[in-house]
N, C-alpha and C. Protein backbone atom coordinates (compact mmCIF):
# COMPACT_ATOMS: atom_id res chain seq x y z
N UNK A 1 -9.95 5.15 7.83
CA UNK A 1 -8.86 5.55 8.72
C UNK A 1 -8.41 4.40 9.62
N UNK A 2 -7.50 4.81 10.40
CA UNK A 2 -6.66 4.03 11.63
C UNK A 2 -5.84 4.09 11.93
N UNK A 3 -5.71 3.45 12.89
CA UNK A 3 -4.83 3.93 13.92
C UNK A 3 -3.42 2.74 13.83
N UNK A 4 -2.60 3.65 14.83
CA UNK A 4 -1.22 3.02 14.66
C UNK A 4 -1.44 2.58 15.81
N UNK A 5 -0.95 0.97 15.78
CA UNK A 5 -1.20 -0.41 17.11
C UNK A 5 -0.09 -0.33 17.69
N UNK A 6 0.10 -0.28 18.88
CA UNK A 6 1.58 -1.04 19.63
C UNK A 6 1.85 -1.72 18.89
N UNK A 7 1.68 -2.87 18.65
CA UNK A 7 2.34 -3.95 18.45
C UNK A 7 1.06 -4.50 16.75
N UNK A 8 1.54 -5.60 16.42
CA UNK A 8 0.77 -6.13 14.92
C UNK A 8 0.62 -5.18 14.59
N UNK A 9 -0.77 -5.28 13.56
CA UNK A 9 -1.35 -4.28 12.17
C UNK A 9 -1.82 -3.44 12.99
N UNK A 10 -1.68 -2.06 12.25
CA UNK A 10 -2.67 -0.65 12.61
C UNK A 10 -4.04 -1.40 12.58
N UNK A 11 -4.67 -0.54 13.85
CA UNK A 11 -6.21 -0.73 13.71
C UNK A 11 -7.10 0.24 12.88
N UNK A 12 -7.84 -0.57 12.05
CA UNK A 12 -9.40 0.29 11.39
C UNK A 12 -10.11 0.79 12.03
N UNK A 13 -10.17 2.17 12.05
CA UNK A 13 -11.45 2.69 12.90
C UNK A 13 -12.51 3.11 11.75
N UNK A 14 -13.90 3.17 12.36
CA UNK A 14 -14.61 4.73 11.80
C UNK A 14 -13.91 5.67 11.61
N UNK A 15 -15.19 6.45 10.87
CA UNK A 15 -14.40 7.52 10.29
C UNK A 15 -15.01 8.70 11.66
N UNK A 16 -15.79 8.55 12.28
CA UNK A 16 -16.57 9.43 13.38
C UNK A 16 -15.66 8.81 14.39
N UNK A 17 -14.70 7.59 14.82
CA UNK A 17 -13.65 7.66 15.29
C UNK A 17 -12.73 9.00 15.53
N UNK A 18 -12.05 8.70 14.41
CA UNK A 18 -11.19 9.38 13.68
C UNK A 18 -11.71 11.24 13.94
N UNK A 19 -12.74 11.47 13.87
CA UNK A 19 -13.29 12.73 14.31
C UNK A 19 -13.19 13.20 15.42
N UNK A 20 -13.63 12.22 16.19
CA UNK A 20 -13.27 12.16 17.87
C UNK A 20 -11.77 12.42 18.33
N UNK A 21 -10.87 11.97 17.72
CA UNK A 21 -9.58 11.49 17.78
C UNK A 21 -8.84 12.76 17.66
N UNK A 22 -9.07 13.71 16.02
CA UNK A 22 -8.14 14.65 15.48
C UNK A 22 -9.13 15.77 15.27
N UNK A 23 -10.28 15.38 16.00
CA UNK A 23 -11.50 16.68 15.22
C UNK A 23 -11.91 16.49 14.05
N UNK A 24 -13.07 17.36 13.85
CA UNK A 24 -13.94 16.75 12.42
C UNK A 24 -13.24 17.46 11.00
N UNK A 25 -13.16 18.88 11.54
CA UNK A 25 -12.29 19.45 10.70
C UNK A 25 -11.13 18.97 10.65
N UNK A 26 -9.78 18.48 11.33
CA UNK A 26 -9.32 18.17 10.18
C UNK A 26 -9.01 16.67 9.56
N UNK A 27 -10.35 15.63 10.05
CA UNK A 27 -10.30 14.14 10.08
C UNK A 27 -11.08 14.64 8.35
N UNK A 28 -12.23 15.32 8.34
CA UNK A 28 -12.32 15.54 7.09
C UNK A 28 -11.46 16.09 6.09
N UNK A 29 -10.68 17.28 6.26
CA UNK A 29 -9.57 17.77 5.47
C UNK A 29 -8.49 16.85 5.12
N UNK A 30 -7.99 15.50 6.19
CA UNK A 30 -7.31 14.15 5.49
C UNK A 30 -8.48 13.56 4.73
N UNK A 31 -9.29 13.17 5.07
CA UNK A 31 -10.15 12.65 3.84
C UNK A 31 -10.07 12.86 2.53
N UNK A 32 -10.81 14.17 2.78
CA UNK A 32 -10.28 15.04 1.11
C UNK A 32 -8.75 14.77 0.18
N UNK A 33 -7.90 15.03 1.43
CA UNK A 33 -6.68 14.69 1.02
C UNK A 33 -6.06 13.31 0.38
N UNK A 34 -7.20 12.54 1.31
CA UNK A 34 -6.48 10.99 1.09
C UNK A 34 -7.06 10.66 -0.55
N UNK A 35 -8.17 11.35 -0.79
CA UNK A 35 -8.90 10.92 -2.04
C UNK A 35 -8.48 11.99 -3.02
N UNK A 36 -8.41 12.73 -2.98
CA UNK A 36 -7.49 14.01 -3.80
C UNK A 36 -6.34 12.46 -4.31
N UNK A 37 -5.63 12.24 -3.56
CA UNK A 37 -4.21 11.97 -3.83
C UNK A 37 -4.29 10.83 -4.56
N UNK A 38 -5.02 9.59 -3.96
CA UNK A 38 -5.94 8.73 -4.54
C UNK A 38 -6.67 8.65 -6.04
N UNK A 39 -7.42 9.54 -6.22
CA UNK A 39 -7.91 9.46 -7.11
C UNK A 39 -6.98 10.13 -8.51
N UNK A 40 -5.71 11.03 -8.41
CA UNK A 40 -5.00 11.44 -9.44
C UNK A 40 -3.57 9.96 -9.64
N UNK A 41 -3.44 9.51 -8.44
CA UNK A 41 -2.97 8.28 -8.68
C UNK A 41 -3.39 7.18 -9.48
N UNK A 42 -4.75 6.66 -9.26
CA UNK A 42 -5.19 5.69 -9.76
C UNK A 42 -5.35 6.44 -11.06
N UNK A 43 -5.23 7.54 -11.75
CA UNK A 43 -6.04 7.38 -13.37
C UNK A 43 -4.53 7.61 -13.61
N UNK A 44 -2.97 8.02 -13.16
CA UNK A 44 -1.61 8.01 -13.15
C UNK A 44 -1.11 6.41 -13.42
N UNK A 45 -1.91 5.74 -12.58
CA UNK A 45 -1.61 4.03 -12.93
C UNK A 45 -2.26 3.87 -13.98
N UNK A 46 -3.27 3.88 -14.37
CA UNK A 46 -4.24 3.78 -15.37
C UNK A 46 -3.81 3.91 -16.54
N UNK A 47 -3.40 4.81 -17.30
CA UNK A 47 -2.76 5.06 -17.89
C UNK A 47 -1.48 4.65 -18.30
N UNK A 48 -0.68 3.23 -17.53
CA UNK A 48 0.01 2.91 -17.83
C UNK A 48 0.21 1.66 -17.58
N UNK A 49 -1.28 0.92 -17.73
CA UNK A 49 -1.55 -0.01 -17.53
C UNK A 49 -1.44 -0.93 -16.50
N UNK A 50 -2.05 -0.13 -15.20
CA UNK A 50 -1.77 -0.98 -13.69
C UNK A 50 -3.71 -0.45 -12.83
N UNK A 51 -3.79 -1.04 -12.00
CA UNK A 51 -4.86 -0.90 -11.69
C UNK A 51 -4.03 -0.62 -9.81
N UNK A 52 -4.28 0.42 -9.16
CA UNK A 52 -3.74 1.23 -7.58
C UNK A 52 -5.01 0.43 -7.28
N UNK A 53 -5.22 -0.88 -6.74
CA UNK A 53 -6.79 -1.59 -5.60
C UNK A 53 -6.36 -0.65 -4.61
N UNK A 54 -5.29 -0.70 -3.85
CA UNK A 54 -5.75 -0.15 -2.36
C UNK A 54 -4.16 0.48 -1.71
N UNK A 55 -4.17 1.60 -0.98
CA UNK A 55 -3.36 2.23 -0.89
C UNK A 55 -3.22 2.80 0.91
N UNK A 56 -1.80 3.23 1.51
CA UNK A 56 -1.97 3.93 2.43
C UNK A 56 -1.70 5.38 2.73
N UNK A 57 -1.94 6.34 3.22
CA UNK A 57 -1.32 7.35 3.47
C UNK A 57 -1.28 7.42 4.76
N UNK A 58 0.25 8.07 5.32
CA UNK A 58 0.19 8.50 6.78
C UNK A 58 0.65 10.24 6.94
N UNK A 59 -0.42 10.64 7.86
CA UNK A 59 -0.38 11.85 8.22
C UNK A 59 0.53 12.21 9.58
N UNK A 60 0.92 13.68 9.31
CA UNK A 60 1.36 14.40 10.55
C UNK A 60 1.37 15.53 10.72
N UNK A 61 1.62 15.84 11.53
CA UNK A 61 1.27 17.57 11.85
C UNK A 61 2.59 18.26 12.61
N UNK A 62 3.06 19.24 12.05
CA UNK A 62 3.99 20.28 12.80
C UNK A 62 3.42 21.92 12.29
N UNK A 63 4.10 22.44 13.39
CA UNK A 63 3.44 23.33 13.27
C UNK A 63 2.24 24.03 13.24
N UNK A 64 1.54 23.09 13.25
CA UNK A 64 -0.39 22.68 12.63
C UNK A 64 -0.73 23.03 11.35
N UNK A 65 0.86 22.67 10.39
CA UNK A 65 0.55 21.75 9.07
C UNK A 65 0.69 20.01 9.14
N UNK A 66 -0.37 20.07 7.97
CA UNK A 66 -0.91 18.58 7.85
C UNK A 66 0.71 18.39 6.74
N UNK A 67 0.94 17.15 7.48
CA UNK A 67 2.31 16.81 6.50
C UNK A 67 2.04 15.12 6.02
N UNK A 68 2.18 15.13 4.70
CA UNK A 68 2.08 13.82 4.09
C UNK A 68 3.43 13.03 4.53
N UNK A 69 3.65 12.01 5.20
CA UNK A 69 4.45 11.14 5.76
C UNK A 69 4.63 10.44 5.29
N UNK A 70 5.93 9.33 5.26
CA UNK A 70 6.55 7.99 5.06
C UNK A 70 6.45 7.73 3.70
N UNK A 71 6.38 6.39 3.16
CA UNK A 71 6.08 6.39 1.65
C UNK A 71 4.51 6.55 1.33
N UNK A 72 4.87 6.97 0.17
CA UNK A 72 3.81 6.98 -0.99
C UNK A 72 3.97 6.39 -2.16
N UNK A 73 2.57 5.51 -2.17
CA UNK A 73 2.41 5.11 -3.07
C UNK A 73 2.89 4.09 -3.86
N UNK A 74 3.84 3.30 -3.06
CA UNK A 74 5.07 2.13 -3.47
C UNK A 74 4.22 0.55 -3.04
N UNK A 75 5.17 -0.35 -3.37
CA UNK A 75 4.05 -1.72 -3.63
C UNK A 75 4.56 -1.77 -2.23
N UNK A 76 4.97 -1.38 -1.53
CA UNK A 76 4.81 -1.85 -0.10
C UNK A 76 3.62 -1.08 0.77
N UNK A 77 2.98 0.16 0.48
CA UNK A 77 2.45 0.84 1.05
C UNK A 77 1.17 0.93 0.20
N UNK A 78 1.06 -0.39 -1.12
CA UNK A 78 -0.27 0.07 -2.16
C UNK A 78 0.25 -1.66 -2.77
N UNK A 79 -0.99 -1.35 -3.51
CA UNK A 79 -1.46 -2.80 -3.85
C UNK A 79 -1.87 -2.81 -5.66
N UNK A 80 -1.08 -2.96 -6.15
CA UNK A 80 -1.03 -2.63 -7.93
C UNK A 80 -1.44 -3.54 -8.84
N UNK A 81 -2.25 -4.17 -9.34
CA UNK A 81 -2.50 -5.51 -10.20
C UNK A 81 -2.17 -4.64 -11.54
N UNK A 82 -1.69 -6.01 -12.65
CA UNK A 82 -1.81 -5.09 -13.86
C UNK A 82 -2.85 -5.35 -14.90
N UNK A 83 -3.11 -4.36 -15.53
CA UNK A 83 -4.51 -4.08 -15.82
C UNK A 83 -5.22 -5.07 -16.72
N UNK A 84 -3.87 -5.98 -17.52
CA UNK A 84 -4.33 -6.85 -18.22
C UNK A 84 -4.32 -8.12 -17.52
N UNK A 85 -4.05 -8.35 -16.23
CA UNK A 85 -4.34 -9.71 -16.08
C UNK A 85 -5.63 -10.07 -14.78
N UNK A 86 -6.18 -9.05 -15.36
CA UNK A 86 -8.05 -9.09 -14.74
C UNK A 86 -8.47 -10.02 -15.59
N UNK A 87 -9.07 -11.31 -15.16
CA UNK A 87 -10.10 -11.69 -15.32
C UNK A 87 -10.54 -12.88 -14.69
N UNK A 88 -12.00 -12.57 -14.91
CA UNK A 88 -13.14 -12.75 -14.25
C UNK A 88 -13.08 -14.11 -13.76
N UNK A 89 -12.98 -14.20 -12.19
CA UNK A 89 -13.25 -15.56 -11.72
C UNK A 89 -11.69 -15.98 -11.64
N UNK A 90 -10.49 -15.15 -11.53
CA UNK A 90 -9.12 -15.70 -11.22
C UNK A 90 -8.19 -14.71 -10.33
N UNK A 91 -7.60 -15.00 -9.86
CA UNK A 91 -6.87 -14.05 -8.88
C UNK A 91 -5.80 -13.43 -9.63
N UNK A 92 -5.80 -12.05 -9.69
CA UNK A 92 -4.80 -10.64 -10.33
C UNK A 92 -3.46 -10.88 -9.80
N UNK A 93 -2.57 -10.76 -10.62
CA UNK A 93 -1.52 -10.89 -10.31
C UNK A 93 -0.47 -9.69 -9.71
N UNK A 94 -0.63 -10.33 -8.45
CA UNK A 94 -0.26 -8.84 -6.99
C UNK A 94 1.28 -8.17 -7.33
N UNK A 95 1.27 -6.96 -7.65
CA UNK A 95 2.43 -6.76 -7.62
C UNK A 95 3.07 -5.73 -6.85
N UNK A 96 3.14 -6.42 -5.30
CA UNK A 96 3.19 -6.09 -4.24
C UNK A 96 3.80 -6.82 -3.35
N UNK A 97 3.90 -6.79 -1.91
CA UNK A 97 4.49 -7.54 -0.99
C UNK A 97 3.38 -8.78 -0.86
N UNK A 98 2.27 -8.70 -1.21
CA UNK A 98 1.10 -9.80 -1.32
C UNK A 98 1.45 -11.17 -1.64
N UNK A 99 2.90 -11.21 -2.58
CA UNK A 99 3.09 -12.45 -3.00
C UNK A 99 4.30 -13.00 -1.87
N UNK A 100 5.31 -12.16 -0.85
CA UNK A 100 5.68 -12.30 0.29
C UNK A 100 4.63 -13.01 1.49
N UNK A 101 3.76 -12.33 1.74
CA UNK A 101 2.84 -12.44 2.61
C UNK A 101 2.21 -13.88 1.81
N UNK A 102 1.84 -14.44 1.21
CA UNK A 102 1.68 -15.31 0.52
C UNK A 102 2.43 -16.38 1.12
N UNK A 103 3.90 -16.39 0.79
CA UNK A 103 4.48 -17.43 1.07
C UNK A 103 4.79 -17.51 2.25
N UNK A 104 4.68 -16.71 2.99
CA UNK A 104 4.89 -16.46 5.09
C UNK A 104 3.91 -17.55 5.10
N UNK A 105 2.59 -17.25 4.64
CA UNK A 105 1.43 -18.33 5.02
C UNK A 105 1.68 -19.63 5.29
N UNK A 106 2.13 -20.06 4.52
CA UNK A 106 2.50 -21.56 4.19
C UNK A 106 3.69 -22.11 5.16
N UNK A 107 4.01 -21.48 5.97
CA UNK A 107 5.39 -22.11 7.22
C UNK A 107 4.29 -21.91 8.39
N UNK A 108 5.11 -22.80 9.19
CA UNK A 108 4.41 -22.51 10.50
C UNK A 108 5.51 -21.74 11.53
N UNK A 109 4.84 -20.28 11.32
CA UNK A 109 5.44 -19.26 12.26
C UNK A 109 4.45 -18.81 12.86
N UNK A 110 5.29 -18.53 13.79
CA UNK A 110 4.12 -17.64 14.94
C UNK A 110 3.91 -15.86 14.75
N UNK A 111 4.63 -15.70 13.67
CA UNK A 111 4.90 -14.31 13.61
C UNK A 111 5.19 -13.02 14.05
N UNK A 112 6.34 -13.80 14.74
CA UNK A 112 6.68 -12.80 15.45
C UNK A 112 8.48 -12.78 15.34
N UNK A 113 8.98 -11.53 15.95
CA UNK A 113 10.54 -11.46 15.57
C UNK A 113 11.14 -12.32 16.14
N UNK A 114 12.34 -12.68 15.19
CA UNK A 114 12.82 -12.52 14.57
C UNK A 114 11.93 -13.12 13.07
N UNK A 115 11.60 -12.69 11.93
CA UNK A 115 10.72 -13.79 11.10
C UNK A 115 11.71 -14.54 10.08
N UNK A 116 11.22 -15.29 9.84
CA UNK A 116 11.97 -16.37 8.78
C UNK A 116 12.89 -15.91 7.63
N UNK A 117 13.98 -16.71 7.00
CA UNK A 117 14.88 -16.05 5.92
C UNK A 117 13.90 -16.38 4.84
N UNK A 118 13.48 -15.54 4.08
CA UNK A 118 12.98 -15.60 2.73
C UNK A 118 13.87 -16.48 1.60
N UNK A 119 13.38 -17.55 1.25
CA UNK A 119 14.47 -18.42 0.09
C UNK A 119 14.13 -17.13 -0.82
N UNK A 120 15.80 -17.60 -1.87
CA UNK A 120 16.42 -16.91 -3.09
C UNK A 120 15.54 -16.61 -4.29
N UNK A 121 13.99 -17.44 -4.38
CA UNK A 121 13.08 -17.39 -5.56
C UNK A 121 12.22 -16.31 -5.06
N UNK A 122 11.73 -16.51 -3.77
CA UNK A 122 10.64 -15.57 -3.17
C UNK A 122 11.33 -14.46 -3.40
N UNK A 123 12.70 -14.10 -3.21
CA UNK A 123 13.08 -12.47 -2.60
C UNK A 123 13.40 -11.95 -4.26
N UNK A 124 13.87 -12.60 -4.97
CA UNK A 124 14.07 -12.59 -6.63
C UNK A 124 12.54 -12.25 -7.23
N UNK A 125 11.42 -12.71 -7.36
CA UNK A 125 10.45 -12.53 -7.42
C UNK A 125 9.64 -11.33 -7.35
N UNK A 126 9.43 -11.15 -6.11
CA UNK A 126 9.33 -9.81 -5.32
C UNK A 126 10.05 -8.67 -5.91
N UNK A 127 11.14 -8.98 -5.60
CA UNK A 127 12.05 -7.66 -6.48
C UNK A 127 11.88 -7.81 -7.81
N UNK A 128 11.07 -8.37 -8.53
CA UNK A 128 10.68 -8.65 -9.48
C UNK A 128 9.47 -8.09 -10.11
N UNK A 129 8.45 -8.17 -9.38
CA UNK A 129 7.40 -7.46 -9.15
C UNK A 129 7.46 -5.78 -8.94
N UNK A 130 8.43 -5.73 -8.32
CA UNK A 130 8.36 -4.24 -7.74
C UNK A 130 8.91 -2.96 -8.50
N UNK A 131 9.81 -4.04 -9.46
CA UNK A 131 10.70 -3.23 -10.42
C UNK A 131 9.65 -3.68 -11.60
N UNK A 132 8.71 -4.05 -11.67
CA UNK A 132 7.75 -4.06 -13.39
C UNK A 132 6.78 -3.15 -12.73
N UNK A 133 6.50 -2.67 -11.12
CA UNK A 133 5.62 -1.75 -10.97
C UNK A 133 6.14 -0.06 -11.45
N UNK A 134 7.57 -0.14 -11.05
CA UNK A 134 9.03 1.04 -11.36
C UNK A 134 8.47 1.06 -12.51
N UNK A 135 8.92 0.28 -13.45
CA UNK A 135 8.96 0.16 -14.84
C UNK A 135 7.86 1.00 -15.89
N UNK A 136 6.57 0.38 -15.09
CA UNK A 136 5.09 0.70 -15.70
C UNK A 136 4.86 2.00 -15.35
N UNK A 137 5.79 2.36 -14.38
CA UNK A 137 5.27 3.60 -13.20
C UNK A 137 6.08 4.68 -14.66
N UNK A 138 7.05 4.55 -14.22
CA UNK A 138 8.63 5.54 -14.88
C UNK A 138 8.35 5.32 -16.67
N UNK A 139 7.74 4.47 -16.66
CA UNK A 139 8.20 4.33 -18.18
C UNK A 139 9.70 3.92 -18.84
N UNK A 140 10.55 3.59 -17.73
CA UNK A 140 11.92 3.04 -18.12
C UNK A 140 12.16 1.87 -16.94
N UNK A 141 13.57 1.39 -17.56
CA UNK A 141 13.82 0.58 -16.14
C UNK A 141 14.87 1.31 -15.31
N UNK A 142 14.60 0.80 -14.23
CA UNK A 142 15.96 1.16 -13.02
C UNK A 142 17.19 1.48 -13.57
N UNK A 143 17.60 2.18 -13.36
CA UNK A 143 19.46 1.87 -13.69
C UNK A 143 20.37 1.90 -12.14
């Protein structure tokens, strides 16, 4: 679990955090949920030759229903390698915002707003990536 930061990245808590926070009942009932959702995803990628490493979900509540929030499941909110370019002792080829974040590295910014214009290869790329995740996902391309 974790929490949403003012400012930078959400913070990682415990999960006995997180209990404290929303109660045990229903910090466990997202649990369940988060891996329920999780686990029919990843054998959904699987199957079509992508490997889901790591994913987010955000919760909310009205009414005092638990409501699944914002995106799901997209290379901005999940982290997709494809299944054939595992191997051993080389880095998977991210097909995600990972290869963005990648090239942020390499300037010297302070990171903060306004952030840098992305050159024409990086943003081509990316959208590149994201539409072979579409692709693998849908079984067709975009139209």
């Amino acid at each position: 679990p974790a929490t949403k930061a003012t400012s930078g990245h959400d913070e990682n808590i415990p999960f006995e955090r997180m209990c404290e926070i929303v109660g045990t009942e229903i910090a466990e009932d997202l649990r369940a949920r988060s891996i329920a959702i999780y686990n029919e995803a990843w054998i959904f990628a699987e199957q079509r030759g992508l490997i889901l490493c790591d994913t987010k979900f955000e919760f909310g509540q009205r009414d005092g229903e638990i409501l699944l929030v914002d995106e799901v499941l997209t290379p901005d909110s999940s982290r997709y390698w494809p299944a054939d370019s595992l191997v051993e002792g080389s880095e998977p080829i991210a097909l995600d915002k990972q290869f963005v974040r990648d090239y942020l590295e390499t300037l010297d910014w302070d990171k903060t707003y306004p952030g840098p214009e992305l050159p024409e290869d990086v943003a081509a790329n990316t959208t590149r990536r994201y539409m072979d995740v579409y692709e693998q996902i849908v079984g067709q391309p975009l139209e």
